[in-house]
C-alpha atoms as a PDB file:
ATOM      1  CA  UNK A   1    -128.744-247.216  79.953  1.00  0.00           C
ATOM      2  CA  UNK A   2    -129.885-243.695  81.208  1.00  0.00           C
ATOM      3  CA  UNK A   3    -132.651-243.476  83.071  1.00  0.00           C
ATOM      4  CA  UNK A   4    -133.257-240.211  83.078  1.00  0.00           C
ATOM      5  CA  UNK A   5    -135.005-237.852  79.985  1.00  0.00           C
ATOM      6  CA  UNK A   6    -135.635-234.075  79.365  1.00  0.00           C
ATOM      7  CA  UNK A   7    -138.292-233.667  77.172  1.00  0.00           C
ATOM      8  CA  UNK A   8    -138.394-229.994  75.942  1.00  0.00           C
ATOM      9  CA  UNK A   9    -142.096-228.815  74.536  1.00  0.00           C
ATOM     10  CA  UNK A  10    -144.026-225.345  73.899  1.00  0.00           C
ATOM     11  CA  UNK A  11    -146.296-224.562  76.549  1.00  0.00           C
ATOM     12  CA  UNK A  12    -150.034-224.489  74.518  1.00  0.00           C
ATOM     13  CA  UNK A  13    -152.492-226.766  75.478  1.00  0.00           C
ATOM     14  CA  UNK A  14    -151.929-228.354  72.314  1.00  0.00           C
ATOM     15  CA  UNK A  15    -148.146-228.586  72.577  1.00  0.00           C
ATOM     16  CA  UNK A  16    -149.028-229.780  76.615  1.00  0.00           C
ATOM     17  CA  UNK A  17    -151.070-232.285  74.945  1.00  0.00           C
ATOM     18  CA  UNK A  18    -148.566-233.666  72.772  1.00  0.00           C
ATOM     19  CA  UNK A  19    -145.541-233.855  74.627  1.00  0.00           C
ATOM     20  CA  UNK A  20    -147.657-236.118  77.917  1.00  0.00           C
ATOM     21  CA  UNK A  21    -149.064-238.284  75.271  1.00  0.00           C
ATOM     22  CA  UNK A  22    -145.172-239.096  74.284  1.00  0.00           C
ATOM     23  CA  UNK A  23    -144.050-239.280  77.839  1.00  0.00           C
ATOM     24  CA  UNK A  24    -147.076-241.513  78.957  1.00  0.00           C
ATOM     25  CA  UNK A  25    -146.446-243.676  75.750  1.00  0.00           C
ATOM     26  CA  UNK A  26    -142.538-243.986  76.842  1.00  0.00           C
ATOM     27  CA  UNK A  27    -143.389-244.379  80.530  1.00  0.00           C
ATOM     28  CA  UNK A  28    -145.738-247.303  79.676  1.00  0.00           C
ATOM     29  CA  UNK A  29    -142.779-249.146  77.959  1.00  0.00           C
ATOM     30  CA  UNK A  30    -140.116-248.430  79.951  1.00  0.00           C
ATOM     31  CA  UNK A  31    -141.835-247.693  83.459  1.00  0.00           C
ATOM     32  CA  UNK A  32    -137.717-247.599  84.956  1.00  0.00           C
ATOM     33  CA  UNK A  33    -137.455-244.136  83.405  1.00  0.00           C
ATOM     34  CA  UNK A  34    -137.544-240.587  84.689  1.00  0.00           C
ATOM     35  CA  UNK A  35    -138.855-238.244  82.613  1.00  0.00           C
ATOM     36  CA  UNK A  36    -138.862-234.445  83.109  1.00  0.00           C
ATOM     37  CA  UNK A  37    -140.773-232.026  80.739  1.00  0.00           C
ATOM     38  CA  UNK A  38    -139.219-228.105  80.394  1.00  0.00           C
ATOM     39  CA  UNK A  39    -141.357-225.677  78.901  1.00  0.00           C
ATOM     40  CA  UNK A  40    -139.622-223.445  76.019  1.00  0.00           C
ATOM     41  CA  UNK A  41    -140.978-220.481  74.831  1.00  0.00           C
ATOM     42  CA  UNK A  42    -140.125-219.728  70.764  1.00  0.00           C
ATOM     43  CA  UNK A  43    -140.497-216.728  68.529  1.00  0.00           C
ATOM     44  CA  UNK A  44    -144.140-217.983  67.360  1.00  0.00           C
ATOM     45  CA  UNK A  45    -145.233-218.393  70.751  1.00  0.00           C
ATOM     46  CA  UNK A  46    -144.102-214.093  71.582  1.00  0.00           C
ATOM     47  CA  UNK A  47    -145.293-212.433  68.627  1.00  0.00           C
ATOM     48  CA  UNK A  48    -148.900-212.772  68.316  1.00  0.00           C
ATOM     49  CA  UNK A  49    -149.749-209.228  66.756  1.00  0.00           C
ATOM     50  CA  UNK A  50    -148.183-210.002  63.612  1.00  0.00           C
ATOM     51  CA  UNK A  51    -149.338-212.460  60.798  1.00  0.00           C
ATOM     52  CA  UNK A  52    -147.149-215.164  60.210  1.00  0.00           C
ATOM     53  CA  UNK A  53    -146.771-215.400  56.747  1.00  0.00           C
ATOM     54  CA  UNK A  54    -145.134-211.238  57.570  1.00  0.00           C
ATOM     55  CA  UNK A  55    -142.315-213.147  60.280  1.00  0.00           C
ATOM     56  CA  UNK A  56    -141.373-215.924  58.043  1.00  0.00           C
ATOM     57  CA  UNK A  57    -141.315-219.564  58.966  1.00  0.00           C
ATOM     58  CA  UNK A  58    -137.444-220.255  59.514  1.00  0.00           C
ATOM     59  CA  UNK A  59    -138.159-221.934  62.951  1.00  0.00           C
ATOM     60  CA  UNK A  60    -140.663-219.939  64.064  1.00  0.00           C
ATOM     61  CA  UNK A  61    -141.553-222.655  66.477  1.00  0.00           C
ATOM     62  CA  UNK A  62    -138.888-224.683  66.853  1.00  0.00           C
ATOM     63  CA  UNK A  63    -135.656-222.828  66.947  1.00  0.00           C
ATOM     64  CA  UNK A  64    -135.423-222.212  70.843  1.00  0.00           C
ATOM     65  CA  UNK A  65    -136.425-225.715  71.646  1.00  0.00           C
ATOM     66  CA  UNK A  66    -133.681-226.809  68.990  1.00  0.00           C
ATOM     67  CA  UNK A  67    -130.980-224.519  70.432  1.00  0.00           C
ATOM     68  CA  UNK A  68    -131.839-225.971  73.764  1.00  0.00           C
ATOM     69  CA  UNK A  69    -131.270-229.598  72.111  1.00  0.00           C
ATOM     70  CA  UNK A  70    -128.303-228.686  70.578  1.00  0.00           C
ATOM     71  CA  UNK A  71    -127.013-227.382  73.965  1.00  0.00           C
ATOM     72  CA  UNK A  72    -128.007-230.563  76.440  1.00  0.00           C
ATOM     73  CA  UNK A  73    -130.220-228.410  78.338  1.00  0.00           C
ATOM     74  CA  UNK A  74    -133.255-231.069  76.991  1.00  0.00           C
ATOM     75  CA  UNK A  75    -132.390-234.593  75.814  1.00  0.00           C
ATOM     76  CA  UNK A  76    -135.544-235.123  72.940  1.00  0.00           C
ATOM     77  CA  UNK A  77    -138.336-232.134  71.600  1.00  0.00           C
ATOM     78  CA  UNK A  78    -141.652-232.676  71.011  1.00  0.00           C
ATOM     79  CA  UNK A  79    -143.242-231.220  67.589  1.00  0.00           C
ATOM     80  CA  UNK A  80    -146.068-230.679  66.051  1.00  0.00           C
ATOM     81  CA  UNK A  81    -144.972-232.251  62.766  1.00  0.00           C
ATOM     82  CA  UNK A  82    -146.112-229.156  60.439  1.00  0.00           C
ATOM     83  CA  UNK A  83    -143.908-226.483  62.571  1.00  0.00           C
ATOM     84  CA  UNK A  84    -140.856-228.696  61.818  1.00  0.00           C
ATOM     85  CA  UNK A  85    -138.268-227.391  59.378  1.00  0.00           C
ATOM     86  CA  UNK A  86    -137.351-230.132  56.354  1.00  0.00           C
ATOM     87  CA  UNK A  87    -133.824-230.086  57.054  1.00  0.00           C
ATOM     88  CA  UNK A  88    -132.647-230.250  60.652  1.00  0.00           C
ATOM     89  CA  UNK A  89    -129.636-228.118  62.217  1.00  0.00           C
ATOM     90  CA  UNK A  90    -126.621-229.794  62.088  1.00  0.00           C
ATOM     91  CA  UNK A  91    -126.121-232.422  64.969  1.00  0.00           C
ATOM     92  CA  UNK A  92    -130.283-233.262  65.352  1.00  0.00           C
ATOM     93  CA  UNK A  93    -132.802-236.008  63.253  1.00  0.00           C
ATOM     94  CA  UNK A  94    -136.150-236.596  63.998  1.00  0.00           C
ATOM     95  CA  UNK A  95    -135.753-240.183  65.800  1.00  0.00           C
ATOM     96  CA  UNK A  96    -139.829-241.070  65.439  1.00  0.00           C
ATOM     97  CA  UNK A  97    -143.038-240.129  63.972  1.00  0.00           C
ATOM     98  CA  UNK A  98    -146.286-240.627  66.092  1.00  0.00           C
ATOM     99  CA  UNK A  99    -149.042-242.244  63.964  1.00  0.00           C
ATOM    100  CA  UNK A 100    -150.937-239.469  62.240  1.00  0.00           C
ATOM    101  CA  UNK A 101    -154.338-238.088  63.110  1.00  0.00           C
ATOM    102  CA  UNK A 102    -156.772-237.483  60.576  1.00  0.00           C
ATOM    103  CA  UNK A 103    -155.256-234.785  58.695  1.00  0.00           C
ATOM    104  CA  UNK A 104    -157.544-232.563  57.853  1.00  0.00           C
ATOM    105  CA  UNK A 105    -158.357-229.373  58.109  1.00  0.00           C
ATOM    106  CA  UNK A 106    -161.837-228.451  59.707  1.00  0.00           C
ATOM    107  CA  UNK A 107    -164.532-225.410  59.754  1.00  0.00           C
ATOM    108  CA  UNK A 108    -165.724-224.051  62.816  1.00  0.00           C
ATOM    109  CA  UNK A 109    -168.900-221.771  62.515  1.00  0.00           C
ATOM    110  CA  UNK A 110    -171.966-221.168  65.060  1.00  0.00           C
ATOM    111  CA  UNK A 111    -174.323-221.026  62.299  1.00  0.00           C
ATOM    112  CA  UNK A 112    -173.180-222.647  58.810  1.00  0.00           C
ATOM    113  CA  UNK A 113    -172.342-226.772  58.237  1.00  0.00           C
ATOM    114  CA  UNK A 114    -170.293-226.574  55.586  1.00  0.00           C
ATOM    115  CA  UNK A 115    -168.081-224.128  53.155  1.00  0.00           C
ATOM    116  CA  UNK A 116    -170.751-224.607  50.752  1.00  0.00           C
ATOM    117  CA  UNK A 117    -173.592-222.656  53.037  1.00  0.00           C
ATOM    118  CA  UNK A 118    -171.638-219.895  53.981  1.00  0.00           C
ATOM    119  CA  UNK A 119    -173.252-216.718  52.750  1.00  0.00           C
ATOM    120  CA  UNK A 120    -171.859-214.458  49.669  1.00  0.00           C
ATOM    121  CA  UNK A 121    -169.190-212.292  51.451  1.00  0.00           C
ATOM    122  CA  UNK A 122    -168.682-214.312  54.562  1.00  0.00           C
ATOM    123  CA  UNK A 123    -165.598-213.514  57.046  1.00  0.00           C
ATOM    124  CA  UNK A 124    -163.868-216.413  57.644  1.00  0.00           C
ATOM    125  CA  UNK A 125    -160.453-216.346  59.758  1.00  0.00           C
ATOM    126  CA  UNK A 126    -157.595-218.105  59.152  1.00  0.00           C
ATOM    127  CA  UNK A 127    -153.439-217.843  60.067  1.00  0.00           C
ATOM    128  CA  UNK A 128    -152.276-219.751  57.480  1.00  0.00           C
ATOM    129  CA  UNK A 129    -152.061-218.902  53.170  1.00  0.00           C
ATOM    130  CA  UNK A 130    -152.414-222.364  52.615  1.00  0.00           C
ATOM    131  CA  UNK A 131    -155.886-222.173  53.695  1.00  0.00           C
ATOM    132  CA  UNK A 132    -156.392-218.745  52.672  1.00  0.00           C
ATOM    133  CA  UNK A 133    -155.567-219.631  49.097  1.00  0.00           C
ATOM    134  CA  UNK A 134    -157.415-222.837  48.812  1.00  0.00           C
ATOM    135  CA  UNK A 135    -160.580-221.614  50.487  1.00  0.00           C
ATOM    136  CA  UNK A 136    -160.476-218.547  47.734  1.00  0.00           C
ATOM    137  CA  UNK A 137    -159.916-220.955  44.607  1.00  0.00           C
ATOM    138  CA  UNK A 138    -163.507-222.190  45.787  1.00  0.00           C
ATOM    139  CA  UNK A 139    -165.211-219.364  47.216  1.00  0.00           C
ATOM    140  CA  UNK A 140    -163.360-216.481  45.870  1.00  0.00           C
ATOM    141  CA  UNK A 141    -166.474-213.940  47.473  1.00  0.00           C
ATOM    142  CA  UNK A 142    -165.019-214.921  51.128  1.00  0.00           C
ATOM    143  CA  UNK A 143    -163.455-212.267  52.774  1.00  0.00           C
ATOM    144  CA  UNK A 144    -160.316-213.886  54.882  1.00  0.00           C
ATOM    145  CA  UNK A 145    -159.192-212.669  57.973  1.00  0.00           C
ATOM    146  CA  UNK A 146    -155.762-212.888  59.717  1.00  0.00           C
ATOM    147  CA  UNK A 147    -155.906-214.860  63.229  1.00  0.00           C
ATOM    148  CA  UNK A 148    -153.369-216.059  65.635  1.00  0.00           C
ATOM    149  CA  UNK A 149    -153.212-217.542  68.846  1.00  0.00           C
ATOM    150  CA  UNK A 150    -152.836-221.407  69.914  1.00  0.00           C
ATOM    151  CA  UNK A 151    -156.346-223.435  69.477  1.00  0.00           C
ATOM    152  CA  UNK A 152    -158.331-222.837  72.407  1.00  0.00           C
ATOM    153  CA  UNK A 153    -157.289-218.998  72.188  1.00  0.00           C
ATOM    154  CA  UNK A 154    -158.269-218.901  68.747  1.00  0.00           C
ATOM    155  CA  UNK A 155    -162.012-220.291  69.387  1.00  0.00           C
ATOM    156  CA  UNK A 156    -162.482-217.853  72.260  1.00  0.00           C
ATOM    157  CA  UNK A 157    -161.561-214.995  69.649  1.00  0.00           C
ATOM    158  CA  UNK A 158    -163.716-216.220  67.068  1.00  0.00           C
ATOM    159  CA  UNK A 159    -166.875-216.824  69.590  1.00  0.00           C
ATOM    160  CA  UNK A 160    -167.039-213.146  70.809  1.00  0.00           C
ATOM    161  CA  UNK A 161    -166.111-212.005  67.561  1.00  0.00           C
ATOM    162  CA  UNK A 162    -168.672-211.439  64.368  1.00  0.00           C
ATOM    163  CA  UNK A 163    -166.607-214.046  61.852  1.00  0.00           C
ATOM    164  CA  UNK A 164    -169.140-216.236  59.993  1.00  0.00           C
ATOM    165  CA  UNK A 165    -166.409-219.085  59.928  1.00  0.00           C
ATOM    166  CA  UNK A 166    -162.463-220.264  60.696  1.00  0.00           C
ATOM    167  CA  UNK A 167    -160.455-222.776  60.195  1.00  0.00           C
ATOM    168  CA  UNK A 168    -158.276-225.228  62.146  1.00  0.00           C
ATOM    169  CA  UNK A 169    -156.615-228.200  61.674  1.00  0.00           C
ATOM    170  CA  UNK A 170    -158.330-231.383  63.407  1.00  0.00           C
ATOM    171  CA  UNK A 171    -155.856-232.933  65.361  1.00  0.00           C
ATOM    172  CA  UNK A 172    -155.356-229.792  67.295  1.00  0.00           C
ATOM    173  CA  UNK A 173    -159.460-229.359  67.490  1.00  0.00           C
ATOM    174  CA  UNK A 174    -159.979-233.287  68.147  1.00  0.00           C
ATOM    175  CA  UNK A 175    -157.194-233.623  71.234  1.00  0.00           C
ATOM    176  CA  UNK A 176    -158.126-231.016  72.825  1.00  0.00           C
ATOM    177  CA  UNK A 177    -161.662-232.422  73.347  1.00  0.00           C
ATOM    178  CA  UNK A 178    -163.056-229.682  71.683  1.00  0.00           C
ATOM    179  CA  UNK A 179    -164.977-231.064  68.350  1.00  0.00           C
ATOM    180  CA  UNK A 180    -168.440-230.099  69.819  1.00  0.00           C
ATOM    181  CA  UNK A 181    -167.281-227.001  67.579  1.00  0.00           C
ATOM    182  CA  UNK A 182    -166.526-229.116  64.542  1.00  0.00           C
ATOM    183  CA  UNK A 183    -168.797-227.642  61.604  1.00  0.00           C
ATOM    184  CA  UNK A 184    -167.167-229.783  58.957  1.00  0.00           C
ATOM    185  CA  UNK A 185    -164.326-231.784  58.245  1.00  0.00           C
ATOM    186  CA  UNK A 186    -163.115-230.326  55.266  1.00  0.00           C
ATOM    187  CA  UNK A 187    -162.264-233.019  52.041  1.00  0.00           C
ATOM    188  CA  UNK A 188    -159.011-232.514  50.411  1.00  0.00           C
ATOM    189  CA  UNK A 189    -160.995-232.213  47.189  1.00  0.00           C
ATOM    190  CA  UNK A 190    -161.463-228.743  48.837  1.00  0.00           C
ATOM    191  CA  UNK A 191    -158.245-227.824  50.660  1.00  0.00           C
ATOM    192  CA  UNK A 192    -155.143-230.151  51.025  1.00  0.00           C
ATOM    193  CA  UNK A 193    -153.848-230.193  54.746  1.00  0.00           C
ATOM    194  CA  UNK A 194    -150.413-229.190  55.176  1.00  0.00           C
ATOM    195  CA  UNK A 195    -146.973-231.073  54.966  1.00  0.00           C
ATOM    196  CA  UNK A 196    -147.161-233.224  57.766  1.00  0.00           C
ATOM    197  CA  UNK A 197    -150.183-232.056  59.360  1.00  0.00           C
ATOM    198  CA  UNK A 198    -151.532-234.312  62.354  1.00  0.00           C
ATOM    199  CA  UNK A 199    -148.350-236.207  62.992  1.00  0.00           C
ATOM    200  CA  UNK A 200    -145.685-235.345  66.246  1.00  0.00           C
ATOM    201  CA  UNK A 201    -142.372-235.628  65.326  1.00  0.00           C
ATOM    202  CA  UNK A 202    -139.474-236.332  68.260  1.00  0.00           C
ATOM    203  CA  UNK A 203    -136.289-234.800  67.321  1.00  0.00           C
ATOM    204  CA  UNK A 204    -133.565-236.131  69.076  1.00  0.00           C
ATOM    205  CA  UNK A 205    -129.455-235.710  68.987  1.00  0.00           C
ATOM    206  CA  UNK A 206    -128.037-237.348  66.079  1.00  0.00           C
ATOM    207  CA  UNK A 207    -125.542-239.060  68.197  1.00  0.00           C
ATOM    208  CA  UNK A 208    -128.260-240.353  70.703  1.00  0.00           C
ATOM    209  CA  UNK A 209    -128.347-243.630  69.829  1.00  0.00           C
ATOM    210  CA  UNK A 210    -129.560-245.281  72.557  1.00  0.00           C
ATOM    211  CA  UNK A 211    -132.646-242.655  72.648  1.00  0.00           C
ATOM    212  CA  UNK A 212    -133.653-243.480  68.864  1.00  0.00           C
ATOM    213  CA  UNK A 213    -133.662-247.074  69.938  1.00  0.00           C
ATOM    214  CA  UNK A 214    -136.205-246.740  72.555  1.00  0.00           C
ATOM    215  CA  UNK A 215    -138.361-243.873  70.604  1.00  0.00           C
ATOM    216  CA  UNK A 216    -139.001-246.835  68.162  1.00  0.00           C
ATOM    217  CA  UNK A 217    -141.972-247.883  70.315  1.00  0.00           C
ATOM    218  CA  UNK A 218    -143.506-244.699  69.269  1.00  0.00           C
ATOM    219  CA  UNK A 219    -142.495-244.608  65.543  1.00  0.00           C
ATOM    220  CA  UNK A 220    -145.208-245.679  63.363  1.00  0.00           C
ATOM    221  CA  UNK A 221    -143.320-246.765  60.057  1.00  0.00           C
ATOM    222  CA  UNK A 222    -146.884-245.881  58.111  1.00  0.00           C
ATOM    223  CA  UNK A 223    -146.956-242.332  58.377  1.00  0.00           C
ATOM    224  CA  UNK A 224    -143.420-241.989  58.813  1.00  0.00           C
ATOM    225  CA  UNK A 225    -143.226-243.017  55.056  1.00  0.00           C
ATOM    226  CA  UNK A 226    -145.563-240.683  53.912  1.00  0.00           C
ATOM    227  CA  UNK A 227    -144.578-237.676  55.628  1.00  0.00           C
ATOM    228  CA  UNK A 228    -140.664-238.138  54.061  1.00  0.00           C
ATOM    229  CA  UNK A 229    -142.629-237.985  50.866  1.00  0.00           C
ATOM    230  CA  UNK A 230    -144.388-234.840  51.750  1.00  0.00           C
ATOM    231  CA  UNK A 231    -141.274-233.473  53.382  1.00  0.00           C
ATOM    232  CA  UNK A 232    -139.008-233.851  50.565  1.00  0.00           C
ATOM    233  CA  UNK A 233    -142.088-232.286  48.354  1.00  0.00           C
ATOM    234  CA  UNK A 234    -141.738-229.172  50.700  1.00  0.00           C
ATOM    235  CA  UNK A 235    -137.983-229.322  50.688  1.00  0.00           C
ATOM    236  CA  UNK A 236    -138.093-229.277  46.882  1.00  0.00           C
ATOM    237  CA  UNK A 237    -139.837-226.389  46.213  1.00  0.00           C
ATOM    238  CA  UNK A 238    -138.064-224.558  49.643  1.00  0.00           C
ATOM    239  CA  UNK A 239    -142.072-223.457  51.032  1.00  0.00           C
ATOM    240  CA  UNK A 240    -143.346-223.142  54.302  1.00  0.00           C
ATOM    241  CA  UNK A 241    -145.975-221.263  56.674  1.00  0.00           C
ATOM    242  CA  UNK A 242    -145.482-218.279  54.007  1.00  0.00           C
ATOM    243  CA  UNK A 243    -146.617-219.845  50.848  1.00  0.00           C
ATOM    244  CA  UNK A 244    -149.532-221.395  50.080  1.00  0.00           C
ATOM    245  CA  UNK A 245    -148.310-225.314  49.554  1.00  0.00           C
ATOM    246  CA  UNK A 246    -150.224-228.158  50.607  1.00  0.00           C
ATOM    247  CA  UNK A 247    -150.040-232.033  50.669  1.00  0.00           C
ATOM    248  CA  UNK A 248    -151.247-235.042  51.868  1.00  0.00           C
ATOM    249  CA  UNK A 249    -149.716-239.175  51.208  1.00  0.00           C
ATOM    250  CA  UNK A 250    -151.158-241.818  52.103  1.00  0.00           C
ATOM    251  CA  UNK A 251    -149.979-245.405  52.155  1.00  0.00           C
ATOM    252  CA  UNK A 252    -151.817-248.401  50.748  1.00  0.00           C
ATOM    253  CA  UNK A 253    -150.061-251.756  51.044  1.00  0.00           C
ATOM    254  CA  UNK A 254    -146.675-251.001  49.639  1.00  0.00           C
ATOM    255  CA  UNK A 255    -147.101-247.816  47.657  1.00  0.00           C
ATOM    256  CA  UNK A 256    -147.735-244.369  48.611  1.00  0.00           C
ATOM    257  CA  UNK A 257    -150.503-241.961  46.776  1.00  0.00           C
ATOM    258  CA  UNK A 258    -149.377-238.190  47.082  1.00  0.00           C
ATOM    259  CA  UNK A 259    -151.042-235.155  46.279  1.00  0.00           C
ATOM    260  CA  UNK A 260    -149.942-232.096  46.278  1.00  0.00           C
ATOM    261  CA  UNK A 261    -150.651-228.087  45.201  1.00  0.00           C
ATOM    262  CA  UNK A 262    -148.539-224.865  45.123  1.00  0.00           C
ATOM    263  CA  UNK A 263    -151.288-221.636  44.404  1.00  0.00           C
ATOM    264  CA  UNK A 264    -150.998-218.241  44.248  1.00  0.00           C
ATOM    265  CA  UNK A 265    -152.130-215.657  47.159  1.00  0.00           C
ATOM    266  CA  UNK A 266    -155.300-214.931  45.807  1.00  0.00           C
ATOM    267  CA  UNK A 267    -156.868-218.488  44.783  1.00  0.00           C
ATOM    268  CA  UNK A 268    -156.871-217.681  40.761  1.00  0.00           C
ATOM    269  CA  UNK A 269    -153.773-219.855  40.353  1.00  0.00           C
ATOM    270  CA  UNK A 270    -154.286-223.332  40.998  1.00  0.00           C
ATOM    271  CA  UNK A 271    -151.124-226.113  40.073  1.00  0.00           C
ATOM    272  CA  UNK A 272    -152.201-229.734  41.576  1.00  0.00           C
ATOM    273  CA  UNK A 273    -151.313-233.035  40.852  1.00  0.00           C
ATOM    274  CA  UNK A 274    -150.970-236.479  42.167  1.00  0.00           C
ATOM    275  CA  UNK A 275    -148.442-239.239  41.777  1.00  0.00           C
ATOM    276  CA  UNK A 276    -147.736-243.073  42.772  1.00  0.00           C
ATOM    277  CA  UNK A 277    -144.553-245.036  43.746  1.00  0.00           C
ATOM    278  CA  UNK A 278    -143.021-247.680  46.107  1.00  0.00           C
ATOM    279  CA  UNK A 279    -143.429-247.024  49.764  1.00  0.00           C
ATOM    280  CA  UNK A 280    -139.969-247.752  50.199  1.00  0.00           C
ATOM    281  CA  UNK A 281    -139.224-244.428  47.347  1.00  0.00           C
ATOM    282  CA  UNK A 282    -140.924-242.066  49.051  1.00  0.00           C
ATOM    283  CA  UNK A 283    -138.402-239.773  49.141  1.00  0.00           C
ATOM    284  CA  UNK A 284    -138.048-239.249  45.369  1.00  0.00           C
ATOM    285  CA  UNK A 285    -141.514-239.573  45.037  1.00  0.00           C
ATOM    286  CA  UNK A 286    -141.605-236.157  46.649  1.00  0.00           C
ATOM    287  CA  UNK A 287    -139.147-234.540  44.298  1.00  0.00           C
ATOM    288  CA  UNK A 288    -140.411-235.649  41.668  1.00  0.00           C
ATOM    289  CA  UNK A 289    -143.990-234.246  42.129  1.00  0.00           C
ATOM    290  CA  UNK A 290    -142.014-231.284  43.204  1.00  0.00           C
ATOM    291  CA  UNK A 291    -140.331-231.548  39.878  1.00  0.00           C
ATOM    292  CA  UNK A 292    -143.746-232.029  38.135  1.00  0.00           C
ATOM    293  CA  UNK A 293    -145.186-228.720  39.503  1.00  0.00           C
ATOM    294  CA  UNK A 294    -142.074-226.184  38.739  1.00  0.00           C
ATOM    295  CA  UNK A 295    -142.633-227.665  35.027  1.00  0.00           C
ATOM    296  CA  UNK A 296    -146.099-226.315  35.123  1.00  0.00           C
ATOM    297  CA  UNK A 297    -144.779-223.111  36.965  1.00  0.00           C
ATOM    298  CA  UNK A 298    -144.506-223.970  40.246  1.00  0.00           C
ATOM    299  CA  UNK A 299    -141.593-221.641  40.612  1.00  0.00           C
ATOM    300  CA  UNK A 300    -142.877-218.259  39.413  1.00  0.00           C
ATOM    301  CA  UNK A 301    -146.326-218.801  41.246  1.00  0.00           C
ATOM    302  CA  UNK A 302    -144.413-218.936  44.439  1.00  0.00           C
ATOM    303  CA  UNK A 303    -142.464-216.096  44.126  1.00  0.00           C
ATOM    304  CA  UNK A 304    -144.894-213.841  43.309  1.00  0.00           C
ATOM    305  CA  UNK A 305    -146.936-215.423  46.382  1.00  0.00           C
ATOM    306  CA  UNK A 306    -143.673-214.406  48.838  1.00  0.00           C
ATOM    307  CA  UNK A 307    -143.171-210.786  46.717  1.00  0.00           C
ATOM    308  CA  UNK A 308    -147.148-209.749  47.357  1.00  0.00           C
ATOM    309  CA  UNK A 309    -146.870-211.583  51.093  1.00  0.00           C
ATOM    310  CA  UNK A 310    -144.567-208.116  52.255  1.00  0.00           C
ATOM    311  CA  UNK A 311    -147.472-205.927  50.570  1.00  0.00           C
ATOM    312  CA  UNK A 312    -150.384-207.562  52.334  1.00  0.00           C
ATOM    313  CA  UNK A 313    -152.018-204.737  55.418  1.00  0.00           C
ATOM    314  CA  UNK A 314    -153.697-206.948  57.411  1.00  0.00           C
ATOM    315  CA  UNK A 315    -154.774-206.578  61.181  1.00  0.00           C
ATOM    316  CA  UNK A 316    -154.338-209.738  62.889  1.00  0.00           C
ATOM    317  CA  UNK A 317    -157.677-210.571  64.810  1.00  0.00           C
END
């Protein structure tokens, strides 16, 4: 067996976090190993100025860490689940899924507990049109804000800065140690969390067989279900970080409940439904709420949503 692992990983806090919580998990099973960690910087990571849903999502965060896969420069990546593309370059898988944090997504505000108090007209920041959309559908008086920057960065900007509100997801909020700044966890009666939100994916070489074997100590079959079904939702309806889709399964005894939306970029259009099937079908339970939404229009909202994306002037805070 080899004994020695590179595992490659983005250099945030977050991404920090992540990738030691894999290699401690791996090291406490197999204590014979030697595992390195390289630090990869990707496209997300560089361009900062610019709002994401203007670059496009096609690895954003991934592709240079996937490159370096593909070449043997790193033996396994480390992912926040939600950055991950739903099909995989040629030659990689994803060889385990972490068991998923709490998947929501979460307000931070010095002043206001919930969506509910903020004041008529509030700012609230936000990088992502999922959120964006979803916060407008309820509060469609909110004035949104552009933000980037990795989750400690982002509270820093929006502490010296005169926003009433943001939002973040909470895994990235919780494991950080930084919920003291936790206004509310937002219900997904409000805003739906997206695809694969608080999970860590390791993506591997599909030949690496030996390397899926011993990720399995990691794999938690539970959400690993449910994030194939919101995966192949996704995958169906060919979204990501630049249209507002959102969804969230979760798995009771055999069967998996999934919800999902597609909405349009200013909240007025709102397409969301749930469906039920066999844990062990959760694949095709994702196409087939995909299929359920383009009947409704699923289609023509989206591309809309991606044609008013290139018109939207925004300064990114």
């Amino acid at each position: 067996m080899k004994s020695k692992y590179i595992i490659g990983s983005r250099g945030s806090e977050l991404a920090l976090w992540q990738t030691h919580h894999v290699k401690a998990t791996l090291e406490k099973h197999f204590p014979e190993l030697d595992l390195e960690i390289k630090i990869i910087k990707t496209t997300g990571d560089k361009l900062l100025d610019v709002a994401l849903a203007k670059i496009g999502d096609k690895g954003l965060f991934t592709k240079q860490i996937e490159t370096a896969l593909l070449n043997r420069e790193i033996d396994l990546a480390v992912h926040s689940l939600k950055d991950l593309q739903t099909v995989q370059p040629e030659g990689l898988c994803i060889g385990a899924v972490s068991k998923r944090e709490t998947p929501n997504d979460v307000l931070i505000s010095k002043k206001y507990r919930s969506i509910d108090e903020l004041p008529n007209g509030a700012k609230v920041a936000t990088g992502s049109l999922r959120r964006r959309r979803q916060l407008l559908h309820c509060r469609p008086d909110l004035e949104i804000f552009e933000i980037r920057g990795n989750v400690p960065t982002r509270i820093a900007k929006f502490e010296e800065s005169d926003l009433d509100a943001m939002i973040l997801a909470y895994a990235g909020v919780h494991r950080l140690n930084l919920d003291q700044h936790i206004a509310q966890i937002i219900p997904f009666e409000i805003m739906l969390p997206a695809v694969g939100q608080g999970a860590m994916a390791i993506e591997i070489r599909t030949q690496n067989v030996e390397l899926k074997e011993l990720l399995q100590v990691f794999d938690d079959a539970e959400t690993h279900a449910c994030v194939v079904a919101e995966r192949a939702f996704l995958r169906s309806l060919e979204g990501g970080c630049q249209v507002p889709i959102g969804a969230n399964a979760i798995s009771v005894k055999d069967e998996i409940h999934l919800e999902g939306f597609v909405g349009s970029l200013n909240g007025k259009t709102n397409l969301r439904e749930k469906i039920s099937g066999a844990t062990e079908d959760a694949k095709n339970l994702g196409e087939k709420l995909a299929r359920n939404l383009i009947a409704k229009g699923a289609n023509e909202v989206l591309e809309q949503t991606r044609e008013r994306v290139e018109n939207i002037e925004e300064s990114v805070i």
